[in-house]
C-alpha atoms as a PDB file:
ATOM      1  CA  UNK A   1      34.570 -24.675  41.136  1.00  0.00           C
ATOM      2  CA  UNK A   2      35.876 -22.067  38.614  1.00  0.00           C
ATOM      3  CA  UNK A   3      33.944 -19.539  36.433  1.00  0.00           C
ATOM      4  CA  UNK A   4      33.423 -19.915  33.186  1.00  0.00           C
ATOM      5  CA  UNK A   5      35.642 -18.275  30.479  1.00  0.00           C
ATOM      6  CA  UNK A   6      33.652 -16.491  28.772  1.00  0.00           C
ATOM      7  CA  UNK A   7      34.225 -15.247  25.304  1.00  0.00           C
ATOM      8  CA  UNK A   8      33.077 -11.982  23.176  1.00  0.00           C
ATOM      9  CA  UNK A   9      32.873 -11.104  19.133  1.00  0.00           C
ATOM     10  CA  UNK A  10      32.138 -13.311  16.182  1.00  0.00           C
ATOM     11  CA  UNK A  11      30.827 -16.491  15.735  1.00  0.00           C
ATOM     12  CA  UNK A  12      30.748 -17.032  11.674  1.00  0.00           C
ATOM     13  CA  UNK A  13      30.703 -19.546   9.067  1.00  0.00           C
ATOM     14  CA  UNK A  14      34.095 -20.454   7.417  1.00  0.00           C
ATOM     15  CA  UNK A  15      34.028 -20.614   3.877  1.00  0.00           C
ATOM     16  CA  UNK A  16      37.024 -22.360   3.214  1.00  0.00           C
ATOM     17  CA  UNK A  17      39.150 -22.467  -0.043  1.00  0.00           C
ATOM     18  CA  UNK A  18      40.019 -26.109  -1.203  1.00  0.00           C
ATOM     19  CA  UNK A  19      42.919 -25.097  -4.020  1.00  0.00           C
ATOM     20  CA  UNK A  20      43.632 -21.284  -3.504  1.00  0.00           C
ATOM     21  CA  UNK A  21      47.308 -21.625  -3.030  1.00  0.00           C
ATOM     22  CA  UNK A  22      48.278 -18.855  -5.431  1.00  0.00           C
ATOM     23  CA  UNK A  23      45.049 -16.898  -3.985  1.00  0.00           C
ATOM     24  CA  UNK A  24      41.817 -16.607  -3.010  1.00  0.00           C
ATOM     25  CA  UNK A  25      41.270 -15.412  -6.514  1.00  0.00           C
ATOM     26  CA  UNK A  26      41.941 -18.801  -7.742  1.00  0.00           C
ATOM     27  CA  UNK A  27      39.476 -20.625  -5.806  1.00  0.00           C
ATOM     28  CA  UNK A  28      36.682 -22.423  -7.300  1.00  0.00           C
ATOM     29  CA  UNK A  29      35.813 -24.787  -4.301  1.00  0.00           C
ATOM     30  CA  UNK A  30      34.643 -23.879  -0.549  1.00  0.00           C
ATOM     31  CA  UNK A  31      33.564 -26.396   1.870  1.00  0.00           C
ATOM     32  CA  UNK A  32      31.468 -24.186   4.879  1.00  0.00           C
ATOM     33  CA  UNK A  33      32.622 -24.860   8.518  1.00  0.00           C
ATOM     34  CA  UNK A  34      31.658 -23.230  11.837  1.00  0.00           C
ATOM     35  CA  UNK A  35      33.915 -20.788  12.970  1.00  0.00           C
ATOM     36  CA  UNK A  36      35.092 -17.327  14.234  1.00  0.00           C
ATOM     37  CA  UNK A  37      38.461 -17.461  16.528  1.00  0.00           C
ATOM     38  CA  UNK A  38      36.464 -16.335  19.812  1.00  0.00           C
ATOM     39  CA  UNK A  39      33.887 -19.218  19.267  1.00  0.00           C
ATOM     40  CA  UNK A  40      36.670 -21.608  18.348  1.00  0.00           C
ATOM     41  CA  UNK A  41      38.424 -20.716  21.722  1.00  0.00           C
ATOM     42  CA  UNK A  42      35.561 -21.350  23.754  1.00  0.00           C
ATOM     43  CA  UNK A  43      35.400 -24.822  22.049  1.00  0.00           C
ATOM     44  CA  UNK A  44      38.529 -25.963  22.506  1.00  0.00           C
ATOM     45  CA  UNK A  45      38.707 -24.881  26.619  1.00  0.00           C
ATOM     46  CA  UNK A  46      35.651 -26.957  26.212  1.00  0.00           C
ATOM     47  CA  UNK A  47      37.497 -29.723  25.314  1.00  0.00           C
ATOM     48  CA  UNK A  48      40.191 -29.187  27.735  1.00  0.00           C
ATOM     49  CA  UNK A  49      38.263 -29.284  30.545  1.00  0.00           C
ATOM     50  CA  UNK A  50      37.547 -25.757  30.914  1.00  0.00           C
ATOM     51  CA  UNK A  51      34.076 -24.645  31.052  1.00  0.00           C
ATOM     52  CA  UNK A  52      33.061 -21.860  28.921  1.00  0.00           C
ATOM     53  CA  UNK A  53      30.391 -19.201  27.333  1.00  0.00           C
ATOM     54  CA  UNK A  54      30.392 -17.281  24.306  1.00  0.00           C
ATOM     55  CA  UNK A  55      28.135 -13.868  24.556  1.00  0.00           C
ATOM     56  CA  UNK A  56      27.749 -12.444  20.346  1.00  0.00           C
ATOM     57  CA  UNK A  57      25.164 -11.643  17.905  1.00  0.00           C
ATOM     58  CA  UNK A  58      24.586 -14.469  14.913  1.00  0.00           C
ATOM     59  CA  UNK A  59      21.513 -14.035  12.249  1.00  0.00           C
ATOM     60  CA  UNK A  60      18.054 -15.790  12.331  1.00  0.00           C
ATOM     61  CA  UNK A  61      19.165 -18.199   9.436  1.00  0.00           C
ATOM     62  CA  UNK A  62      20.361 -21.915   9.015  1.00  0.00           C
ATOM     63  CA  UNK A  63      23.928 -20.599   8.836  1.00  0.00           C
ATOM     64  CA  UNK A  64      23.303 -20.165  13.046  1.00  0.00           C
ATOM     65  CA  UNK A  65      21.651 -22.691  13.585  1.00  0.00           C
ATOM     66  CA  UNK A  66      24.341 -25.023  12.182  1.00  0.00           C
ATOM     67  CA  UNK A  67      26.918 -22.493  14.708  1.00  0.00           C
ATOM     68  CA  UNK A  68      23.947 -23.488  17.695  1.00  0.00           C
ATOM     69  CA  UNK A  69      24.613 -27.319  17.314  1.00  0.00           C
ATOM     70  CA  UNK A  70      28.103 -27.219  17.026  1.00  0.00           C
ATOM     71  CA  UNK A  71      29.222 -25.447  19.803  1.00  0.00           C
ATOM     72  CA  UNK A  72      26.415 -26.843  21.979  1.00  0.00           C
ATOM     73  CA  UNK A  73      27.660 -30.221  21.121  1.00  0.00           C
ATOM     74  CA  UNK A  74      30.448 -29.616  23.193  1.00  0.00           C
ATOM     75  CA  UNK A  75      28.569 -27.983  26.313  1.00  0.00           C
ATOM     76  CA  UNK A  76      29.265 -24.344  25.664  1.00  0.00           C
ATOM     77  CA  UNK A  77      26.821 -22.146  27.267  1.00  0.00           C
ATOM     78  CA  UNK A  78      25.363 -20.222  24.289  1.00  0.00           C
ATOM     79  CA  UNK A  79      22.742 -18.702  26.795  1.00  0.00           C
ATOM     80  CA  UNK A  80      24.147 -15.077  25.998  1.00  0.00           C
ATOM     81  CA  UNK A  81      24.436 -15.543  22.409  1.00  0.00           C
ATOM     82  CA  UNK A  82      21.899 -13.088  20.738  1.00  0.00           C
ATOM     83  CA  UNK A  83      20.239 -13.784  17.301  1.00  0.00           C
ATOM     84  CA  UNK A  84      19.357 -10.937  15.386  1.00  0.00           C
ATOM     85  CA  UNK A  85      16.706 -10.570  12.274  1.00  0.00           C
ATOM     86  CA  UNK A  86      19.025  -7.392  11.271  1.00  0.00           C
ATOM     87  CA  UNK A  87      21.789  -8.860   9.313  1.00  0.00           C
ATOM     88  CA  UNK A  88      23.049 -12.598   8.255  1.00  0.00           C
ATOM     89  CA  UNK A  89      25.145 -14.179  10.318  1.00  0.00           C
ATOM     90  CA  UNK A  90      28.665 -13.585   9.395  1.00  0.00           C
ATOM     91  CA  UNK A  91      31.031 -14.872   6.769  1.00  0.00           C
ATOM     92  CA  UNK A  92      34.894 -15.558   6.662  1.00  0.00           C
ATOM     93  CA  UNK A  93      37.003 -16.784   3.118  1.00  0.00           C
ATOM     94  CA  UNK A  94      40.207 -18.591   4.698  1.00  0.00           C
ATOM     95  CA  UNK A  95      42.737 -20.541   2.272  1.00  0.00           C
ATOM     96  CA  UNK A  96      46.204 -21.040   2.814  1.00  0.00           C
ATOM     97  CA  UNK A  97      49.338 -20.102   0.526  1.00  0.00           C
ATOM     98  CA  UNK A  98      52.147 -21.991  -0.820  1.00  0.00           C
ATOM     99  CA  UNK A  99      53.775 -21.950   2.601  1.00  0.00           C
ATOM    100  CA  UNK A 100      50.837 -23.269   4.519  1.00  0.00           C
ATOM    101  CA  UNK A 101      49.705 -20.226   6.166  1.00  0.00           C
ATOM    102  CA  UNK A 102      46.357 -19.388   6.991  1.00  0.00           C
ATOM    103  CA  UNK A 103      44.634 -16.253   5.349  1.00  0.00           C
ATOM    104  CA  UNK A 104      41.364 -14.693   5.783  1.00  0.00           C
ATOM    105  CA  UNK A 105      39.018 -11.901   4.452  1.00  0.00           C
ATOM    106  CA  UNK A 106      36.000 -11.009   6.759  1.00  0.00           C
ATOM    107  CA  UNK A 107      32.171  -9.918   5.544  1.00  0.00           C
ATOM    108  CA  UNK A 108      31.124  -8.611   8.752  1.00  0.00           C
ATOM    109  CA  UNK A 109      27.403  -8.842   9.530  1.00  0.00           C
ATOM    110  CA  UNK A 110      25.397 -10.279  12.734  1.00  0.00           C
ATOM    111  CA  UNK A 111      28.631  -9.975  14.485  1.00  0.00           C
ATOM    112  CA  UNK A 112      29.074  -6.159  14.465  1.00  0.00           C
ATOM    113  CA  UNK A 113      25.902  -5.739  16.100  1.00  0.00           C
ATOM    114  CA  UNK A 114      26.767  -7.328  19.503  1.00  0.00           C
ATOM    115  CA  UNK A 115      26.331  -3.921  21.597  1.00  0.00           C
ATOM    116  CA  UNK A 116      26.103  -2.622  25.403  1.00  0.00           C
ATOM    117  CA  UNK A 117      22.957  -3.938  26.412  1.00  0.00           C
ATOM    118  CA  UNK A 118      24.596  -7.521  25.310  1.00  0.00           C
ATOM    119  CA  UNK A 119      27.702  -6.883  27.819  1.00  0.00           C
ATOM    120  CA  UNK A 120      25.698  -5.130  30.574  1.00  0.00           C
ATOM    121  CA  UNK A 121      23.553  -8.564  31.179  1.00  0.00           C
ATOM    122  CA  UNK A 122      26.525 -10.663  30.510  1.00  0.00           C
ATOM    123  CA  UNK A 123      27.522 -11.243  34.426  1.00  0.00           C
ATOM    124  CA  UNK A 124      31.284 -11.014  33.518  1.00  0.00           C
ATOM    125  CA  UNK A 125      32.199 -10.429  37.092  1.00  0.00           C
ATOM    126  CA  UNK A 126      31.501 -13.749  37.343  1.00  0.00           C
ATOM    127  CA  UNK A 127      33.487 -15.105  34.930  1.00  0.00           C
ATOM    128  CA  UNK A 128      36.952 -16.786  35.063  1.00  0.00           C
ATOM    129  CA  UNK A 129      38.361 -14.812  32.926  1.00  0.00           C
ATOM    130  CA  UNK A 130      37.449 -13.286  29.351  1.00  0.00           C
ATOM    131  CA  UNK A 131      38.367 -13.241  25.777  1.00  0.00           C
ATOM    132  CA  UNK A 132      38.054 -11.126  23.003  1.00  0.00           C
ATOM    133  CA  UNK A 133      39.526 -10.731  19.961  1.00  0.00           C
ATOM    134  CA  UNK A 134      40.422  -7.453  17.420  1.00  0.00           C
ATOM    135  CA  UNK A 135      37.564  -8.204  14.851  1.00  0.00           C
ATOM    136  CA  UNK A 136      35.135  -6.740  17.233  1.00  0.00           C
ATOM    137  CA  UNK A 137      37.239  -3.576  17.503  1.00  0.00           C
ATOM    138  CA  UNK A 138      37.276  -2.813  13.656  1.00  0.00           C
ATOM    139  CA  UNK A 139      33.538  -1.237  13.614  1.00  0.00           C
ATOM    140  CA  UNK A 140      30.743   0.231  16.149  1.00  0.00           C
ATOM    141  CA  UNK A 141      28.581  -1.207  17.961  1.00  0.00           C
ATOM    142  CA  UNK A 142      30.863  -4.189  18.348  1.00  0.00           C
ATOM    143  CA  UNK A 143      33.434  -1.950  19.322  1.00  0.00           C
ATOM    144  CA  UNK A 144      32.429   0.291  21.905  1.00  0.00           C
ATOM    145  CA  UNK A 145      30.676  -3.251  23.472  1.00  0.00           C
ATOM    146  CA  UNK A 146      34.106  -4.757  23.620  1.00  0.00           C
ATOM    147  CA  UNK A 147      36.074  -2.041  25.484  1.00  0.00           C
ATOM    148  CA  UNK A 148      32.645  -1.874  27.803  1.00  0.00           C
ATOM    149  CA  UNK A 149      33.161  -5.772  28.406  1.00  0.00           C
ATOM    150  CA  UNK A 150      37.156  -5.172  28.954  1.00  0.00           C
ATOM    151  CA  UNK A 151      36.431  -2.091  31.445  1.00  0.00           C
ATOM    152  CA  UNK A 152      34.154  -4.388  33.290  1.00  0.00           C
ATOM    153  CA  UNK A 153      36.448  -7.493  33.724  1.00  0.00           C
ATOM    154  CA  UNK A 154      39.354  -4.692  34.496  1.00  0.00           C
ATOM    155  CA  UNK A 155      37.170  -3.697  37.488  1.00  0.00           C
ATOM    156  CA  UNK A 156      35.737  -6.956  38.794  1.00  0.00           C
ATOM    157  CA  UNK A 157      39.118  -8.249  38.981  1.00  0.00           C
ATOM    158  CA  UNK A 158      38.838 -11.306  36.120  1.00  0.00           C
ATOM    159  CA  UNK A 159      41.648 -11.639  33.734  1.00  0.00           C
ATOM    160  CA  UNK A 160      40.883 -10.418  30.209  1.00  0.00           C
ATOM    161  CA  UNK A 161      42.301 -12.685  27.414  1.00  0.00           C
ATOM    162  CA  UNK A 162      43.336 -10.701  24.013  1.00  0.00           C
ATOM    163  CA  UNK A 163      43.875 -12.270  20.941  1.00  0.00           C
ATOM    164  CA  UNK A 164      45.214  -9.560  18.574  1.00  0.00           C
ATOM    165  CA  UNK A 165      43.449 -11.362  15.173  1.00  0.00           C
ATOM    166  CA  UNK A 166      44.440  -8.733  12.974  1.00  0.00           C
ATOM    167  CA  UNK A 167      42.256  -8.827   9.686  1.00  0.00           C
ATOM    168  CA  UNK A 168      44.044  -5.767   7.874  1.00  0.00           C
ATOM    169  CA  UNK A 169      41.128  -5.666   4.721  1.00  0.00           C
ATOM    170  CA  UNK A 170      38.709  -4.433   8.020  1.00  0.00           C
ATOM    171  CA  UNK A 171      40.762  -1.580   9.161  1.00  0.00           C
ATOM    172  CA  UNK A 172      41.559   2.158   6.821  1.00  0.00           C
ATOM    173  CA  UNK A 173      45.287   1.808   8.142  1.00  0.00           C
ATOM    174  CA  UNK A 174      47.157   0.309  10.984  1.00  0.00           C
ATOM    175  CA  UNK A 175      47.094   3.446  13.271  1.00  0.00           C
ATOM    176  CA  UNK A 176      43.517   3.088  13.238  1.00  0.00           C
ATOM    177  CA  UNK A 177      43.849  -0.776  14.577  1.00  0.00           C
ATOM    178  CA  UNK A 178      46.510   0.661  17.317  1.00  0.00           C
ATOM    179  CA  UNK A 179      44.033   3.327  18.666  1.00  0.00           C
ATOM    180  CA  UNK A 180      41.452   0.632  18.648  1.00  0.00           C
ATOM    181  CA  UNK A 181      43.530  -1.847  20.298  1.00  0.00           C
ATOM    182  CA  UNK A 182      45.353   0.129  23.017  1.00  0.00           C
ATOM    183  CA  UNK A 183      42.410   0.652  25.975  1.00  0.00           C
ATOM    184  CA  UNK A 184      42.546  -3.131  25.568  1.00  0.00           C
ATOM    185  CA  UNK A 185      46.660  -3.646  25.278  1.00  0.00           C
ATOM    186  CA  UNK A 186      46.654  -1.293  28.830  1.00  0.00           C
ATOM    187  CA  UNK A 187      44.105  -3.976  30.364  1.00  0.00           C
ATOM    188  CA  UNK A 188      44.950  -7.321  28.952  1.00  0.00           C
ATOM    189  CA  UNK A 189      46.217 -10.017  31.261  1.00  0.00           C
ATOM    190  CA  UNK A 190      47.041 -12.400  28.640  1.00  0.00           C
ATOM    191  CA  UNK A 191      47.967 -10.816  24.616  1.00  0.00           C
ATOM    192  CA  UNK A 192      48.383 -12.909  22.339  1.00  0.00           C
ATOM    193  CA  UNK A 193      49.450 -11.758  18.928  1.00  0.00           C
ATOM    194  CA  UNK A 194      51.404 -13.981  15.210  1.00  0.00           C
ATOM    195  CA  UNK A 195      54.386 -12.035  14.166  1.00  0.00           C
ATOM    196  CA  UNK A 196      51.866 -11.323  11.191  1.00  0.00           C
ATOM    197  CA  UNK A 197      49.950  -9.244  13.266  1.00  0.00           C
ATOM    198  CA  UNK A 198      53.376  -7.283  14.954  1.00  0.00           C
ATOM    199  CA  UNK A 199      54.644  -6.603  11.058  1.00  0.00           C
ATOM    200  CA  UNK A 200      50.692  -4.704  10.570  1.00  0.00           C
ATOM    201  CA  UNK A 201      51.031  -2.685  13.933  1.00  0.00           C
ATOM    202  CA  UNK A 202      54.229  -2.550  14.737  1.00  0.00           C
ATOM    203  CA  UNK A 203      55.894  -2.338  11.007  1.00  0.00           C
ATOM    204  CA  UNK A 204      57.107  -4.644   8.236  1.00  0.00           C
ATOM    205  CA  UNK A 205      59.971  -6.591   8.826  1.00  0.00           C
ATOM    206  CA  UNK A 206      59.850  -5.734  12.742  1.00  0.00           C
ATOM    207  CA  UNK A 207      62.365  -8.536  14.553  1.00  0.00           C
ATOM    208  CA  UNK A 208      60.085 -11.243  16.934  1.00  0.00           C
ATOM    209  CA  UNK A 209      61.953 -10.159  19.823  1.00  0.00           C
ATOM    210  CA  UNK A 210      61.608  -6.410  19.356  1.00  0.00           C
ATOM    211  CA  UNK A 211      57.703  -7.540  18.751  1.00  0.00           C
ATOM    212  CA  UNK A 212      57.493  -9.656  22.461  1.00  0.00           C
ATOM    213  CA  UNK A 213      58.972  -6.112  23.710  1.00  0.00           C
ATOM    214  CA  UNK A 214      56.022  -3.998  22.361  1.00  0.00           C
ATOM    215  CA  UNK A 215      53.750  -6.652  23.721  1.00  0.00           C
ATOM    216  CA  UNK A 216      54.981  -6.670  26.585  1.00  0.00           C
ATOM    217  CA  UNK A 217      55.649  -3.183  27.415  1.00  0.00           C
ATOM    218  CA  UNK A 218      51.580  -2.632  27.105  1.00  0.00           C
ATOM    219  CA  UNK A 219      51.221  -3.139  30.733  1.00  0.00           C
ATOM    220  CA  UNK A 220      50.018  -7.523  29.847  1.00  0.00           C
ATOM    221  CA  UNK A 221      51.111  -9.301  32.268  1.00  0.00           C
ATOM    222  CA  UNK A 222      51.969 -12.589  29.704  1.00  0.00           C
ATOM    223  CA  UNK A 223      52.878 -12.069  26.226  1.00  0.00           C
ATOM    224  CA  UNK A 224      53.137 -14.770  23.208  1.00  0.00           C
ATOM    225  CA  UNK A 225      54.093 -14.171  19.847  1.00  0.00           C
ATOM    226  CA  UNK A 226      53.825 -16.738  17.284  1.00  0.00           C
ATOM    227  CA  UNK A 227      55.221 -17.268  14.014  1.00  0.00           C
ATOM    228  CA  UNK A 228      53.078 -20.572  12.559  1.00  0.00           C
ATOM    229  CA  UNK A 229      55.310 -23.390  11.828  1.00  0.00           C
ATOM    230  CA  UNK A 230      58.322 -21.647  13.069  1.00  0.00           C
ATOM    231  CA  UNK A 231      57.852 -21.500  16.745  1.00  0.00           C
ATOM    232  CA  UNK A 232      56.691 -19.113  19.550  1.00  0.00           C
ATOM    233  CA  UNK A 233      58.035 -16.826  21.757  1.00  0.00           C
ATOM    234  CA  UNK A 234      56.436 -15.294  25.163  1.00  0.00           C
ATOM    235  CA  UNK A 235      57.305 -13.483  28.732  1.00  0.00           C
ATOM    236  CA  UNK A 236      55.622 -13.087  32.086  1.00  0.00           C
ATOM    237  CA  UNK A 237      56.158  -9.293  33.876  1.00  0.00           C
ATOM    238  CA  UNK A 238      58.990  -8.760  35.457  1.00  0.00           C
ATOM    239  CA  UNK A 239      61.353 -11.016  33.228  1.00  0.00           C
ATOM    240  CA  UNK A 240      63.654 -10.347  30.337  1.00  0.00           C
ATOM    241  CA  UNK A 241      62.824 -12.252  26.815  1.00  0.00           C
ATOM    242  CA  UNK A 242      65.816 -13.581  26.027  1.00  0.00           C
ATOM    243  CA  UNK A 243      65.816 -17.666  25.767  1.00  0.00           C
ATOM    244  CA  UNK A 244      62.044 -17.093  25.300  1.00  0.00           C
ATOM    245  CA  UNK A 245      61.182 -19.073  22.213  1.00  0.00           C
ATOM    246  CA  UNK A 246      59.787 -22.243  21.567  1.00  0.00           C
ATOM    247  CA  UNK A 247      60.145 -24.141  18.626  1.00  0.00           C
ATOM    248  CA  UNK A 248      57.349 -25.891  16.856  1.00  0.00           C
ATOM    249  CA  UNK A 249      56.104 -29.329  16.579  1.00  0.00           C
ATOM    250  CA  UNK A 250      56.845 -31.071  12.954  1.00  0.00           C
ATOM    251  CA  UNK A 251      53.742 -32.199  11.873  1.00  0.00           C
ATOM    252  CA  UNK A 252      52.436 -33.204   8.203  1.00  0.00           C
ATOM    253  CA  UNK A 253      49.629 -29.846   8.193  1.00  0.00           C
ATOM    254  CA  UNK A 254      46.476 -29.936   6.097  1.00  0.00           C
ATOM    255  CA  UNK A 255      44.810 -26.738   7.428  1.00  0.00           C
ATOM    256  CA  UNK A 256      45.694 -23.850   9.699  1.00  0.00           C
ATOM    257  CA  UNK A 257      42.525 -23.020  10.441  1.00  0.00           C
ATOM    258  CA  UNK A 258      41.847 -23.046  13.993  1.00  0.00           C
ATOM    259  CA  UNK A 259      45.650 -23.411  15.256  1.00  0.00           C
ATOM    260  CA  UNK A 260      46.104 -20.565  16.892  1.00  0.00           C
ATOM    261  CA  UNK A 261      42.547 -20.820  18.902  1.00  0.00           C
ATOM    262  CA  UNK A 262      43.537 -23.942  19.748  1.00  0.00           C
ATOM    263  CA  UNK A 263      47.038 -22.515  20.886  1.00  0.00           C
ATOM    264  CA  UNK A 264      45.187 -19.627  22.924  1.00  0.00           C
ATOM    265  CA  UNK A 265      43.182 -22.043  24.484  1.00  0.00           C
ATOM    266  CA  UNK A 266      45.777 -23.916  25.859  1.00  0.00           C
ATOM    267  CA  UNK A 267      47.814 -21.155  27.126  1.00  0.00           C
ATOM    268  CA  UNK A 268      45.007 -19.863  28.927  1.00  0.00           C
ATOM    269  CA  UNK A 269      43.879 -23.844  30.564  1.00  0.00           C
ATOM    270  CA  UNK A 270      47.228 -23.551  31.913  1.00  0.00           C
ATOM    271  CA  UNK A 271      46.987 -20.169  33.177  1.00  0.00           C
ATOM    272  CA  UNK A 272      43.499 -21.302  34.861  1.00  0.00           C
ATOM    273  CA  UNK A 273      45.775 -24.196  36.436  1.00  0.00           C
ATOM    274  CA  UNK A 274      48.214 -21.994  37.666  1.00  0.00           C
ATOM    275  CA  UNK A 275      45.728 -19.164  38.995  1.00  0.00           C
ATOM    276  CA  UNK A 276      47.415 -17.093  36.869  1.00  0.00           C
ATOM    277  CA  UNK A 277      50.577 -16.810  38.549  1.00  0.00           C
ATOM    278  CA  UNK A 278      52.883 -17.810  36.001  1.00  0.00           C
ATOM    279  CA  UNK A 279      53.829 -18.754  32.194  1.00  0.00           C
ATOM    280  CA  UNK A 280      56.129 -21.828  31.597  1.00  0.00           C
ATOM    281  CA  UNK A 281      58.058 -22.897  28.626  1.00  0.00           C
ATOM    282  CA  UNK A 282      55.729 -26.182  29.309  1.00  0.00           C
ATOM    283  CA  UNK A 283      53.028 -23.965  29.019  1.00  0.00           C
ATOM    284  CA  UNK A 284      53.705 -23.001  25.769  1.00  0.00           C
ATOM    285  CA  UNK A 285      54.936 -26.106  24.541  1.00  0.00           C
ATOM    286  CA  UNK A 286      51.297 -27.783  25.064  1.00  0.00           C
ATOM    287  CA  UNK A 287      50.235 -25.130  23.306  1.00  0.00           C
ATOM    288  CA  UNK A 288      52.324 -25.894  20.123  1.00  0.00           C
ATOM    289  CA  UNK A 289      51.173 -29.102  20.342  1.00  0.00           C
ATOM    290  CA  UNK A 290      47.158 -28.111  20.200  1.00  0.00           C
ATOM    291  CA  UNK A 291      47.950 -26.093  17.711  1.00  0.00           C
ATOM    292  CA  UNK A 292      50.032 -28.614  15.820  1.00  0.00           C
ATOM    293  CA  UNK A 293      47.282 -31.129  15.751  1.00  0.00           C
ATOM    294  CA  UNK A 294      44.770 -28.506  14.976  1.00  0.00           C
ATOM    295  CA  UNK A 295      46.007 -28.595  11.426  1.00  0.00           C
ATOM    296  CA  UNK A 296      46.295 -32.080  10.680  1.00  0.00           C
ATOM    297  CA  UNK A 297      42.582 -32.514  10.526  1.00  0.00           C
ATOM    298  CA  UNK A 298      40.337 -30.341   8.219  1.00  0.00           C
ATOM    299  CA  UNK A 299      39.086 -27.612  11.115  1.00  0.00           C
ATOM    300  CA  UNK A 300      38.520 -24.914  12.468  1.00  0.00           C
ATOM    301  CA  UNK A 301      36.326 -26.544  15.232  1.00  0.00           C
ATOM    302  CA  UNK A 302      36.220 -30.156  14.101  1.00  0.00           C
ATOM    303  CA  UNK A 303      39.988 -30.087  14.108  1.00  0.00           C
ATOM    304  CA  UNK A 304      40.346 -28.868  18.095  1.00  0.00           C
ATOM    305  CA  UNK A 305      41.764 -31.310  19.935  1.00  0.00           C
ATOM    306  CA  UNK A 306      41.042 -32.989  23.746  1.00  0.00           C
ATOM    307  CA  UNK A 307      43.413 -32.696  26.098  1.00  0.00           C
ATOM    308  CA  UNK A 308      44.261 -36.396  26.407  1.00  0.00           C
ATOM    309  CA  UNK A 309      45.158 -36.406  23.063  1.00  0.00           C
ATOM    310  CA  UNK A 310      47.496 -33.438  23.439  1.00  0.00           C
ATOM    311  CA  UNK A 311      49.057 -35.293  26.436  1.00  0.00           C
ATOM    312  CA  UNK A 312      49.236 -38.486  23.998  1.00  0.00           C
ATOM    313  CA  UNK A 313      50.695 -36.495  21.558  1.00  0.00           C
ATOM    314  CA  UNK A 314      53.736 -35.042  23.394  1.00  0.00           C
ATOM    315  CA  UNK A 315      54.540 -38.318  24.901  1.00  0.00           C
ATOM    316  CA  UNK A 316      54.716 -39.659  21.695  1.00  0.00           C
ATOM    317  CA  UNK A 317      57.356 -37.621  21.208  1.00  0.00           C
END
């Protein structure tokens, strides 16, 4: 039987924006969901079949206990997940714009205080693979705990997952971001990064295929790029990226939130099935359809989908 996947960084509460279309500076209504991307991932393998562990730092308050029952709820092991009477558990504003994309603006608490004792008991080299995320990168302890719990996985052998979750209001400028990222670029297996997060580290206006290039010239073996409602792109080593994209799936969206977990997730279930040998088009077209029912239902976790109603989803179609 496989290892668990088993994620680091935040687990938070969602405070999300009912009517901010022209801004979060317009909202006057929040409706408070469990969330965090790396928690979100873990919930949707969970659902796919895959089992799975989250190891991160929450506060002694009702906000994690309300985390504790919803990610429990779907069999995650929480047994490495820390609570801390130091700080609150941690908060996250997401509303969408006009154009249906997700935003999101970060109070870091609990979360930043996940640190090396937390990734030195954490028995990654038994894990399947791992996955992390940026947000942990943006401040110390968190940090210097997630490049410890990369190194590890490098050296045991298990695949490391990255989600490149750019929150630019956490970082002083994106060359700071870059030299955060790049021990964990150089040892990713899987990176994983929207076309908003390219423009931040790569430069406005960069191209998507120029993007998939960067990506992939970090030394990851697979690469995806996404672009929301437009479509995806992605590579394996050792091929070219032209041909690579992927449109989306049309699908009348309430709420981003949670898409692209639920798109990670997928992409790495079928990695898992394919012992990480390859990346199909398949592959990444299950994906788009996670993602695209992730935001017809009000998420981020409640909207993850199963995989039989992925499956029932694309043959619909």
């Amino acid at each position: 039987m496989a290892g668990q996947v088993l994620s680091f960084g935040e687990m938070l509460i969602d405070l999300i924006a009912t009517n901010a279309a022209n801004g979060l500076e317009d909202a006057t209504a929040f409706v408070a969901r469990p969330g965090g991307a790396p928690a979100n991932v873990v919930v949707a393998l969970a659902r796919l079949g895959v089992p799975s562990a989250f190891c991160g730092v929450v506060g002694d308050d009702p906000f994690a206990a309300k985390l504790r029952r919803a990610l429990s709820a779907d069999g995650v092991d929480l047994s490495r997940l820390r609570s801390t009477n130091e700080a609150d558990t941690t908060l996250a504003f997401a509303w969408k714009d006009a154009r249906g994309d997700g935003h999101f603006r970060l109070l870091r608490m609990a979360d930043r205080l996940l640190d090396l004792n937390d990734i030195e008991t954490a028995r990654i080299e038994e894990a399947e693979a791992i996955v992390v995320g940026s947000v942990a990168l943006a401040a110390d302890p968190s940090r210097r705990a997630v490049t410890r719990a990369v190194e590890i996985a490098a050296e045991s052998g298990v695949p490391v997952c990255f989600d490149v979750n750019m929150r630019p209001t956490l970082w002083p400028d994106a060359a700071a971001a870059r030299e955060a990222c790049a021990p964990i670029f150089e040892r990713a297996t899987l990176l994983k990064l929207s076309l908003d997060d390219a423009e931040f580290l790569f430069g406005e206006g960069i191209e998507p295929d120029k993007a998939l290039l960067l990506a992939s010239a970090s030394g990851a073996r697979f690469a995806v790029l996404t672009d929301g409602a437009r479509g995806a792109w992605f590579s394996s080593a050792g091929t070219d990226v032209d041909g690579s994209f992927v449109p989306s799936l049309a699908v009348d969206a309430i709420e981003p939130t949670g898409a692209g977990d639920s798109f990670n997730a997928a992409i790495i279930s079928c990695l898992i099935a394919r012992q990480w040998t390859e990346l199909r088009r398949n592959d990444i077209k299950f994906a788009a359809a996670a993602g695209a029912l992730t935001t017809t239902r009000r998420g981020a976790i409640e909207a993850l989908p199963t995989r039989a109603e992925i499956e029932a989803f694309l043959a619909a179609r």
